[in-house]
N, C-alpha and C. Protein backbone atom coordinates (compact mmCIF):
# COMPACT_ATOMS: atom_id res chain seq x y z
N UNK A 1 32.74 0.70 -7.56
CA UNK A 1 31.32 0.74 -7.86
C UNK A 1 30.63 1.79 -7.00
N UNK A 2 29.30 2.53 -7.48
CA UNK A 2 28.91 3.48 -6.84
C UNK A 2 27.78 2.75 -5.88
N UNK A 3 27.02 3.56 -5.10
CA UNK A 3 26.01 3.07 -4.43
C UNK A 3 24.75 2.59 -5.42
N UNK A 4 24.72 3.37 -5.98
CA UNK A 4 23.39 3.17 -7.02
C UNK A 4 23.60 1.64 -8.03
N UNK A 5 25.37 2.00 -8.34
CA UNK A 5 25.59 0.30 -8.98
C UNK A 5 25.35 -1.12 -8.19
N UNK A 6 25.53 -0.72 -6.25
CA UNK A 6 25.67 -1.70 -5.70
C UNK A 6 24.11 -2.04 -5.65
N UNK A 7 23.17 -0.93 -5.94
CA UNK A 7 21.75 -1.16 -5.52
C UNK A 7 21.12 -2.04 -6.53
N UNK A 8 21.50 -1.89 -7.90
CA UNK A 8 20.94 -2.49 -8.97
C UNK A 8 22.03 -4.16 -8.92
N UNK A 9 23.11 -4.15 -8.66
CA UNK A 9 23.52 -5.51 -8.51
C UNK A 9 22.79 -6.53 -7.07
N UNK A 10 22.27 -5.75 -6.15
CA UNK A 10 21.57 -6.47 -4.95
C UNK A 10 20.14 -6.39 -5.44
N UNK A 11 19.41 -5.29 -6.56
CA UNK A 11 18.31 -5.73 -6.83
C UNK A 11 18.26 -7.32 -7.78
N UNK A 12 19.52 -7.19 -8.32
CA UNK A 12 19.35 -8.41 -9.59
C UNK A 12 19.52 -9.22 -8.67
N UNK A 13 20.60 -9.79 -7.35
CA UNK A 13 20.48 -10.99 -7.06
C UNK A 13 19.71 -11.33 -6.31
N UNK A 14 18.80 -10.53 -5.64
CA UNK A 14 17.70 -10.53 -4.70
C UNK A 14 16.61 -11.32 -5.38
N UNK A 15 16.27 -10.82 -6.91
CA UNK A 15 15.39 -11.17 -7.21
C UNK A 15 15.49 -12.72 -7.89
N UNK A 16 16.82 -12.80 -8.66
CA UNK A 16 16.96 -14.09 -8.78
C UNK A 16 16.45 -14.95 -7.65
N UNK A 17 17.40 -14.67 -6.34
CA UNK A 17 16.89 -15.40 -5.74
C UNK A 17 15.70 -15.52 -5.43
N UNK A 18 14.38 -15.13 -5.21
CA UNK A 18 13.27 -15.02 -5.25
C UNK A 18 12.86 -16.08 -6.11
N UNK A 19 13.04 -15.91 -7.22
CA UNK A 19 12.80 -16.87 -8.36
C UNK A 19 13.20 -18.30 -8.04
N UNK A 20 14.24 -18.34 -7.92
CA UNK A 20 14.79 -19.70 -7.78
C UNK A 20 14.32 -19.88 -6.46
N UNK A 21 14.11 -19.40 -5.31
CA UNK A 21 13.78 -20.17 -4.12
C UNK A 21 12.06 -20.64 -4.32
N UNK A 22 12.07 -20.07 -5.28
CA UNK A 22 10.06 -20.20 -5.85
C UNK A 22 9.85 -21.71 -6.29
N UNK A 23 10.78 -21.91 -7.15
CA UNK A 23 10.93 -22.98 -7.99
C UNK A 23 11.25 -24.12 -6.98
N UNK A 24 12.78 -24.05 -6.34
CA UNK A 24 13.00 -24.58 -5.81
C UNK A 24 11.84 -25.23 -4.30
N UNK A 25 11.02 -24.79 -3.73
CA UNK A 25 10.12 -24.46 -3.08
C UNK A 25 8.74 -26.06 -3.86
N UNK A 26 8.50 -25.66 -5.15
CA UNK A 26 7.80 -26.65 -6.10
C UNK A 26 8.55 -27.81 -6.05
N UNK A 27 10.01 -27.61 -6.12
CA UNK A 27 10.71 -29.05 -6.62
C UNK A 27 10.17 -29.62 -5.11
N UNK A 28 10.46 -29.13 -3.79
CA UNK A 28 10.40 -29.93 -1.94
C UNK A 28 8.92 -30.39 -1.95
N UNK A 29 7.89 -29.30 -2.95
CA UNK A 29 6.40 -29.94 -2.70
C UNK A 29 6.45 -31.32 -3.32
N UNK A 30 6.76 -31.86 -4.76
CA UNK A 30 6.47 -32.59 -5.67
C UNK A 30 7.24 -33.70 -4.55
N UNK A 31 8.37 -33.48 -4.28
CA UNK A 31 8.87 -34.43 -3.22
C UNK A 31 8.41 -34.89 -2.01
N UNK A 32 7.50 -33.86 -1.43
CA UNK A 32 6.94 -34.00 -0.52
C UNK A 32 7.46 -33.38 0.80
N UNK A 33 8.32 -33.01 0.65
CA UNK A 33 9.47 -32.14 1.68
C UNK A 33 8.41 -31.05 1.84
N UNK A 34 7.67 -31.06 3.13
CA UNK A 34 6.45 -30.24 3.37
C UNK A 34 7.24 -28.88 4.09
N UNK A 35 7.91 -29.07 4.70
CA UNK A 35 8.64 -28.08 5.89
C UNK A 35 10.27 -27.29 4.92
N UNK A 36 10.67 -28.45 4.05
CA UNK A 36 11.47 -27.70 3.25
C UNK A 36 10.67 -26.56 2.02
N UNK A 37 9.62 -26.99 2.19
CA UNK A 37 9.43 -26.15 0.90
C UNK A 37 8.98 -24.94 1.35
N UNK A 38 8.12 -24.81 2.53
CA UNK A 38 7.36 -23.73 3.52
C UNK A 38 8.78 -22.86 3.91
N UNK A 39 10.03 -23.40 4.00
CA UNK A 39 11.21 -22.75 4.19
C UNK A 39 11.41 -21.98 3.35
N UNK A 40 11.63 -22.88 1.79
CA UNK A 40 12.06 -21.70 0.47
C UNK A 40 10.99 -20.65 0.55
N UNK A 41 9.60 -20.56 0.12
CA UNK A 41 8.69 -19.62 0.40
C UNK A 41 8.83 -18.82 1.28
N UNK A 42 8.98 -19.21 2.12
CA UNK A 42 9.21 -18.04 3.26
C UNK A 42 10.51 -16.98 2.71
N UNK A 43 11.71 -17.63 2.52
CA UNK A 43 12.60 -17.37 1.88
C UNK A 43 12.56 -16.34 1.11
N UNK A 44 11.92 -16.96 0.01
CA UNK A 44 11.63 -16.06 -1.71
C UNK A 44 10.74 -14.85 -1.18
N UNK A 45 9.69 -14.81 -0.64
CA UNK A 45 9.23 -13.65 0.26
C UNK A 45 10.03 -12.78 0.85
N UNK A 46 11.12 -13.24 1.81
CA UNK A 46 12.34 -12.16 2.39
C UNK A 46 13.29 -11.77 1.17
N UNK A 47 13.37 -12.35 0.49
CA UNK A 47 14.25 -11.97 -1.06
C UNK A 47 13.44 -10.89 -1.80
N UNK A 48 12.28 -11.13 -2.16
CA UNK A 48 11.05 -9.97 -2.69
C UNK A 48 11.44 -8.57 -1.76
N UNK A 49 11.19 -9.03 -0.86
CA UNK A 49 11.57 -7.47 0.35
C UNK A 49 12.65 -6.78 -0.01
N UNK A 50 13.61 -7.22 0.50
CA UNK A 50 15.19 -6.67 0.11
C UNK A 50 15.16 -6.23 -1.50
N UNK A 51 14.23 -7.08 -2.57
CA UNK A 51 14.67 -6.46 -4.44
C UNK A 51 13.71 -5.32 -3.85
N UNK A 52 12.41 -5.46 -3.45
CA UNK A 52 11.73 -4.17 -3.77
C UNK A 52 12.57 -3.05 -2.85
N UNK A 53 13.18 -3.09 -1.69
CA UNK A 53 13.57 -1.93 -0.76
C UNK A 53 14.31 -1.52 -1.95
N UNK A 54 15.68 -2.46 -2.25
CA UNK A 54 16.73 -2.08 -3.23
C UNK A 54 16.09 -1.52 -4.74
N UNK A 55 15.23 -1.70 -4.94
CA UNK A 55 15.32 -1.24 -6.21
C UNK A 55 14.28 0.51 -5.93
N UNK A 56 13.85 0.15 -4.96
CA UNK A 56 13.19 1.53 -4.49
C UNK A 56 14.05 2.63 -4.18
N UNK A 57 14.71 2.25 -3.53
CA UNK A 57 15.70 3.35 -3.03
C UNK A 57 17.05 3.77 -3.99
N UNK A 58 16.58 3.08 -5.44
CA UNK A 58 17.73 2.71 -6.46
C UNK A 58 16.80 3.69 -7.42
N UNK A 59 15.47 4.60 -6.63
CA UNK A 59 14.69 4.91 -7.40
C UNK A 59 14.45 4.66 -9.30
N UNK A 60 13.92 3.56 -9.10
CA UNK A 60 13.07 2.56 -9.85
C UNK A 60 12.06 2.40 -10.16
N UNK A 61 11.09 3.03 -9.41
CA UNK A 61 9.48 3.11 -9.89
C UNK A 61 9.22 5.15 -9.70
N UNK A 62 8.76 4.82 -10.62
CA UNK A 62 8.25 5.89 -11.60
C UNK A 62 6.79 6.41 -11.18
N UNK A 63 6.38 7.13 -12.21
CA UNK A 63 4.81 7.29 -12.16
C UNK A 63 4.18 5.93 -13.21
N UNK A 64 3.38 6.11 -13.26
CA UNK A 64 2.35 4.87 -14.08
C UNK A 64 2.77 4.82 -15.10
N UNK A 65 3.05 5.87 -15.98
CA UNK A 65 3.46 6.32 -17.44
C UNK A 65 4.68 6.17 -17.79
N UNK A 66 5.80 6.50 -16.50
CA UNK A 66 7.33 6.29 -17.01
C UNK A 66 7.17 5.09 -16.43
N UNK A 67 6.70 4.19 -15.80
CA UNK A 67 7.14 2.74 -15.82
C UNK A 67 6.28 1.98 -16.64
N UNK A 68 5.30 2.34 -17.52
CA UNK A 68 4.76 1.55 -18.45
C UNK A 68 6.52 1.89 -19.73
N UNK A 69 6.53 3.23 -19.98
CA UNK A 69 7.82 3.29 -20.94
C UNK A 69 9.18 2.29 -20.74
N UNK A 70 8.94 2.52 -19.47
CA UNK A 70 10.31 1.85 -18.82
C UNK A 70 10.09 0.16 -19.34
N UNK A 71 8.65 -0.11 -19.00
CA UNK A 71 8.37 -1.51 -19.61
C UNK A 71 8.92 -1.54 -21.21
N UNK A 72 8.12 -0.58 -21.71
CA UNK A 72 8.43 -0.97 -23.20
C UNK A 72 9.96 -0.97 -23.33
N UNK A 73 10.48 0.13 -23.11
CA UNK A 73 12.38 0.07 -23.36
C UNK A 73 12.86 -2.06 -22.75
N UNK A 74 12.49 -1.85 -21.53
CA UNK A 74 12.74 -3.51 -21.26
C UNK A 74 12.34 -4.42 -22.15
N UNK A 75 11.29 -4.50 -22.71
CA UNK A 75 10.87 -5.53 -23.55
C UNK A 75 11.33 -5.37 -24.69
N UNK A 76 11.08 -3.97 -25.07
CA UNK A 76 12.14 -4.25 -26.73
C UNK A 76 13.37 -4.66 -27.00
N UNK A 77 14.61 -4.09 -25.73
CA UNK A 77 15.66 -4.44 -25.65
C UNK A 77 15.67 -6.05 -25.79
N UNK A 78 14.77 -6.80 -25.09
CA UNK A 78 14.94 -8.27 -24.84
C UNK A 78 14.89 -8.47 -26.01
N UNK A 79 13.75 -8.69 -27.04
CA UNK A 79 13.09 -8.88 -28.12
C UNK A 79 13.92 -8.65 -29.33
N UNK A 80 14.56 -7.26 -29.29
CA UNK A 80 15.21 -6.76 -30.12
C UNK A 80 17.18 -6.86 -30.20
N UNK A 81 17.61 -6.87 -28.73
CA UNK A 81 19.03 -7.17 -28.57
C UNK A 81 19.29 -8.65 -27.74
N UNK A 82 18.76 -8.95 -26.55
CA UNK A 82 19.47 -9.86 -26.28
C UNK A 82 18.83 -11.40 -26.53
N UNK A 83 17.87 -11.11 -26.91
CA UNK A 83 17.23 -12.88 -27.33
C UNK A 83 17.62 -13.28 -28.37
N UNK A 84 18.04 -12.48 -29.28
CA UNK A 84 18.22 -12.99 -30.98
C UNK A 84 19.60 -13.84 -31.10
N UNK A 85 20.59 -12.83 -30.09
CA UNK A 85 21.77 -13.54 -30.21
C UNK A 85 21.95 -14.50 -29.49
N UNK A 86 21.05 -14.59 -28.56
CA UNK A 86 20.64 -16.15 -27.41
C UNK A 86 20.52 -17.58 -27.92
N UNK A 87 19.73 -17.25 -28.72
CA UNK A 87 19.32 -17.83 -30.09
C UNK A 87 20.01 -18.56 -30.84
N UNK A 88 20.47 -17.80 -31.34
CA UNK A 88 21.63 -18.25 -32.62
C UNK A 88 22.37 -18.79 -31.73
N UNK A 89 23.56 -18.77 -30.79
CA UNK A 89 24.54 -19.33 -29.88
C UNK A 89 23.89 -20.80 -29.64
N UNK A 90 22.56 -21.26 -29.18
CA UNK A 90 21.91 -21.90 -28.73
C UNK A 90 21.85 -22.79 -29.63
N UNK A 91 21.36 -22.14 -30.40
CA UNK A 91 21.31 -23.26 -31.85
C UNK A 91 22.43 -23.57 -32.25
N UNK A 92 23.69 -23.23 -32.41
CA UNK A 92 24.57 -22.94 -32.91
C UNK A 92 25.47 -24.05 -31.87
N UNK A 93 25.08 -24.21 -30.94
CA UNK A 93 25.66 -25.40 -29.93
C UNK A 93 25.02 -26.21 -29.88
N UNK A 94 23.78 -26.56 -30.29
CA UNK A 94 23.27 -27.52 -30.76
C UNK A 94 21.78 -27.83 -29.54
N UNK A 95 21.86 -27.09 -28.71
CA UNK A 95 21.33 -26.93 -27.37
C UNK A 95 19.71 -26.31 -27.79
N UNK A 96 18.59 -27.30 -28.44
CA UNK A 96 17.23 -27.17 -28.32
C UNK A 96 16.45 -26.84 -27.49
N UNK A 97 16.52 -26.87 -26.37
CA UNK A 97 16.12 -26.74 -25.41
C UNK A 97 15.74 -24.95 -24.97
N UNK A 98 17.21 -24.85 -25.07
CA UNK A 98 17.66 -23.33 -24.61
C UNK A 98 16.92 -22.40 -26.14
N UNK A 99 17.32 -23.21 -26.69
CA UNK A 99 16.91 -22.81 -28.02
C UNK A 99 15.29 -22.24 -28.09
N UNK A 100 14.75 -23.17 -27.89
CA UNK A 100 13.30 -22.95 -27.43
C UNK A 100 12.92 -21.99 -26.69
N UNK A 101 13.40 -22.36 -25.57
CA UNK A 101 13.13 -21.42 -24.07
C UNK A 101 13.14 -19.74 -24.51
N UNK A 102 14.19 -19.53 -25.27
CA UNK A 102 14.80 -18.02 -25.47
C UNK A 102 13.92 -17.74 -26.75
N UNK A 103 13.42 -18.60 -28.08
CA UNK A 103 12.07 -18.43 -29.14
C UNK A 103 10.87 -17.86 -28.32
N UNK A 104 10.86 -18.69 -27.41
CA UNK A 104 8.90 -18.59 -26.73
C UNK A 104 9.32 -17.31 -26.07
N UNK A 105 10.41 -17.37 -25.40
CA UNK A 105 10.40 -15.52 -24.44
C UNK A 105 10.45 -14.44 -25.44
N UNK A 106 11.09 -14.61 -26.17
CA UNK A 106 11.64 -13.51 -27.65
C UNK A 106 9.99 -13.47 -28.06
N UNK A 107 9.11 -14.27 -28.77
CA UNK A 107 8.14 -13.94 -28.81
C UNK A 107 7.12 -13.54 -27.87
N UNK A 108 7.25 -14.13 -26.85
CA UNK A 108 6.16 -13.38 -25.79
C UNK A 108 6.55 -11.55 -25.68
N UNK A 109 7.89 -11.58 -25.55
CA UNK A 109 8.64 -9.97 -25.25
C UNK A 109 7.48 -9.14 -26.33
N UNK A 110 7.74 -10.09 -27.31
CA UNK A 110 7.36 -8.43 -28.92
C UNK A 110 5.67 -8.27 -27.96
N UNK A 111 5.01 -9.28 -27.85
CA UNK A 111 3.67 -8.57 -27.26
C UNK A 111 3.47 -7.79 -26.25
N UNK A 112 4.53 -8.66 -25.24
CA UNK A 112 4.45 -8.03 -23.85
C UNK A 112 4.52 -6.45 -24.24
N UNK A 113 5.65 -5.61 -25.57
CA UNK A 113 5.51 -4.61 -25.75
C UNK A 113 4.77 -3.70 -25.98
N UNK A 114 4.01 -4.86 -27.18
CA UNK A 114 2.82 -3.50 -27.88
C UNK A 114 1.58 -3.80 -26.11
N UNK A 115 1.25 -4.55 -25.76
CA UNK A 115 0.56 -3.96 -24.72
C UNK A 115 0.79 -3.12 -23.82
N UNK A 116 2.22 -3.24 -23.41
CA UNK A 116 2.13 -1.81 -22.76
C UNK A 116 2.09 -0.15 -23.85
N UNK A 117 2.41 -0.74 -25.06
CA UNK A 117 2.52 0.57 -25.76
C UNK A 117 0.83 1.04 -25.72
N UNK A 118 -0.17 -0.02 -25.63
CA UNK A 118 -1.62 0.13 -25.49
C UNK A 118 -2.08 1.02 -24.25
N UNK A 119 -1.37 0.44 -23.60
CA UNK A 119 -1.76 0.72 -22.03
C UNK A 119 -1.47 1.84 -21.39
N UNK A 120 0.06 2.62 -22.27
CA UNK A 120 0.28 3.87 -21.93
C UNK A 120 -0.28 4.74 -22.80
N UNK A 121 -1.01 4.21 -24.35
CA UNK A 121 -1.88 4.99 -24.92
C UNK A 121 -3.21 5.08 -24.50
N UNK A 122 -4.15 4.18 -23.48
CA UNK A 122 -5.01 4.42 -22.90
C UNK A 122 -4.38 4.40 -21.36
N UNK A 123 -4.13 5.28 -20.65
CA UNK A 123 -3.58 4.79 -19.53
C UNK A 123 -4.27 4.34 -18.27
N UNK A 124 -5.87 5.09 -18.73
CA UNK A 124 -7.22 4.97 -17.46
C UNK A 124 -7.68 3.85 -17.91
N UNK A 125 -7.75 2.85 -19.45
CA UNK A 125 -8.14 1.84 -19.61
C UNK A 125 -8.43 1.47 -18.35
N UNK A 126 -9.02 -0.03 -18.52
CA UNK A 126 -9.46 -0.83 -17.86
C UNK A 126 -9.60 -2.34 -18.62
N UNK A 127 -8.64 -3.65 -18.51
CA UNK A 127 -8.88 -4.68 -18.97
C UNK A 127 -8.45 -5.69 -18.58
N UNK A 128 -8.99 -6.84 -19.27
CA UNK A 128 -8.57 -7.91 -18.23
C UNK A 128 -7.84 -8.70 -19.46
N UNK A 129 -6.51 -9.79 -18.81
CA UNK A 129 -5.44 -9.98 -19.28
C UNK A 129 -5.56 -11.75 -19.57
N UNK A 130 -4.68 -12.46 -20.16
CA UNK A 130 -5.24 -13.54 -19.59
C UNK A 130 -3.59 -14.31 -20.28
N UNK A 131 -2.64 -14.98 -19.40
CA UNK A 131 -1.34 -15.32 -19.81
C UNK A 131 -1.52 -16.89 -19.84
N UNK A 132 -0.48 -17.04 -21.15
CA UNK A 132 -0.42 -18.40 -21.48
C UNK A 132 0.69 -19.52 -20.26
N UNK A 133 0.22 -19.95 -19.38
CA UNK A 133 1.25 -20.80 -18.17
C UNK A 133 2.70 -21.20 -18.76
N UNK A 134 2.51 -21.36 -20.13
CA UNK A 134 3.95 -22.22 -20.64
C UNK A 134 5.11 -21.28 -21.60
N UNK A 135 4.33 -20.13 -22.11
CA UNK A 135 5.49 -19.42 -23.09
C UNK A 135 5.51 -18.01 -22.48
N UNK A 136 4.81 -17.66 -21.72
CA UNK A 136 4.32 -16.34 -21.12
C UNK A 136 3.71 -14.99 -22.45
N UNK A 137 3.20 -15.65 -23.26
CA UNK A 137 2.08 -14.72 -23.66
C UNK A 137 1.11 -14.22 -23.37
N UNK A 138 0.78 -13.00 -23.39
CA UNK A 138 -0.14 -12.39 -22.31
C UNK A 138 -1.19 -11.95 -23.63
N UNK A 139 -2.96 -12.30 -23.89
CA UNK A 139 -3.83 -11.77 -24.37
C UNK A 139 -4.67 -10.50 -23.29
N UNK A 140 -4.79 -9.73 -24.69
CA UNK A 140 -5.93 -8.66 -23.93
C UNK A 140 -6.76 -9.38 -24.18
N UNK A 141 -7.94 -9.50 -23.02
CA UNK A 141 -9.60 -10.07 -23.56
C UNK A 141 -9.18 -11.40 -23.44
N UNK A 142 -10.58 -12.17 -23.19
CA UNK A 142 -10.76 -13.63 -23.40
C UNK A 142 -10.83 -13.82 -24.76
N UNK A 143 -9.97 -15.35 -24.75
CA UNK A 143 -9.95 -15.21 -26.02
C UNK A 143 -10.26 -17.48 -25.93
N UNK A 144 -10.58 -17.54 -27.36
CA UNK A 144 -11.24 -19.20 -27.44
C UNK A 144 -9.93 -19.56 -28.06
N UNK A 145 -9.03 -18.69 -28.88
CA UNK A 145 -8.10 -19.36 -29.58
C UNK A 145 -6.81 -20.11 -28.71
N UNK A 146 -6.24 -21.09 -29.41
CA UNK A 146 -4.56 -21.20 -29.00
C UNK A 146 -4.02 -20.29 -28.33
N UNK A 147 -3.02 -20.38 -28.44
CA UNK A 147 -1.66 -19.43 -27.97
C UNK A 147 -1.18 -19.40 -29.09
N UNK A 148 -0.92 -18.42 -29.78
CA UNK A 148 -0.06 -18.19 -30.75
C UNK A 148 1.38 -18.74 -30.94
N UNK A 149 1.84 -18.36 -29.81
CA UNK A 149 3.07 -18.47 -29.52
C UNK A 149 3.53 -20.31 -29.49
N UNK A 150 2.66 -21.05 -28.46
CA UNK A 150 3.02 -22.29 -28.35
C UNK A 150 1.85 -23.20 -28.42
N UNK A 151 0.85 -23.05 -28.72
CA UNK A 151 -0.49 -23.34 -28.94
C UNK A 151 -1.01 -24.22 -28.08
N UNK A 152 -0.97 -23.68 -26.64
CA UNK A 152 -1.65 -23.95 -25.64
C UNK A 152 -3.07 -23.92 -25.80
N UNK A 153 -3.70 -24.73 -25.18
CA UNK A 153 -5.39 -24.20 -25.36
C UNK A 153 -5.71 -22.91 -24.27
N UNK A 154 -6.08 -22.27 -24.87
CA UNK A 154 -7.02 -20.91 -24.35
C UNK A 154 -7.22 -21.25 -22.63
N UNK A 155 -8.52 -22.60 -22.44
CA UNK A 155 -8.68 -22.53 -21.53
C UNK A 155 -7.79 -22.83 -20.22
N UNK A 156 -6.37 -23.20 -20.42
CA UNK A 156 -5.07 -23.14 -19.76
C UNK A 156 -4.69 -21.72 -18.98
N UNK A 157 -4.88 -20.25 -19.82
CA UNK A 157 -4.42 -19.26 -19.79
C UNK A 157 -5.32 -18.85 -18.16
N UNK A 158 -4.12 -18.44 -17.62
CA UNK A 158 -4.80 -17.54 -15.77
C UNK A 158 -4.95 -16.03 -16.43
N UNK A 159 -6.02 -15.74 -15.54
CA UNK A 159 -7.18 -14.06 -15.90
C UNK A 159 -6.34 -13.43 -14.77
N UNK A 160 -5.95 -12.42 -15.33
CA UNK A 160 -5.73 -11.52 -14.56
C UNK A 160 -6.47 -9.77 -15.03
């Protein structure tokens, strides 16, 4: 493996871990494990460090414009190659769940796209975002409706 391969395999597990020590972190609160959970956090924070060094020096971020593209190539790929066949397998084992999980991302992906395709067509825009907590659909603008995707109520969705 080259250096650049080892950089993108320590960005992927860096960030997993991040993720999962996030989660994991929620499971010690709900329990009450006050000092275990202040651990994972702390944790998932030193994991964030190490993906961003690694993926920096794996030169990974771009200008504004090639990492909005870079977004779109990511999201279509999801949307377009690896969710569909996620999917079918899922279903296909009988496994609803997963089944689901990989529907709501597959659909959030197709939007997540065209907004950045928006965003690199206005790139000085200026707007405010507003994501659904449960399927990760992201609206431009406030909006009163559902969620398309899983029909969350509106007022659920965090402004960003």
């Amino acid at each position: 493996m080259s250096t650049k391969d080892n950089l993108a395999t320590a960005f992927a597990g860096e960030s997993q871990a991040n993720r999962k020590y996030l989660m994991f972190a929620e499971q010690a609160e709900k329990e009450g494990h006050k000092g275990a959970a202040k651990l994972f956090r702390a944790a998932a924070e030193a994991e964030q460090i190490h993906a961003f060094a690694e993926f920096r020096a794996n030169g990974g971020v771009g200008t504004t414009a090639e990492n909005l593209q870079a977004a779109i190539n990511g999201e279509t790929y999801e949307f377009t190659e690896m969710y569909p066949p996620m999917i079918k397998e899922a279903e296909a084992e009988g496994d609803k769940t997963a089944a689901r999980v990989f529907h709501l991302a597959n659909e959030a992906e197709k939007v997540h796209a065209q907004l950045y395709k928006e965003a690199l067509a206005d790139i000085d825009g200026d707007a405010d975002y507003y994501l659904c907590p449960f399927c990760g659909y992201i609206h431009k603008g406030k909006t009163e409706e559902a969620c398309p995707i899983c029909g969350a109520k509106a007022s659920m969705f965090k402004k960003f």
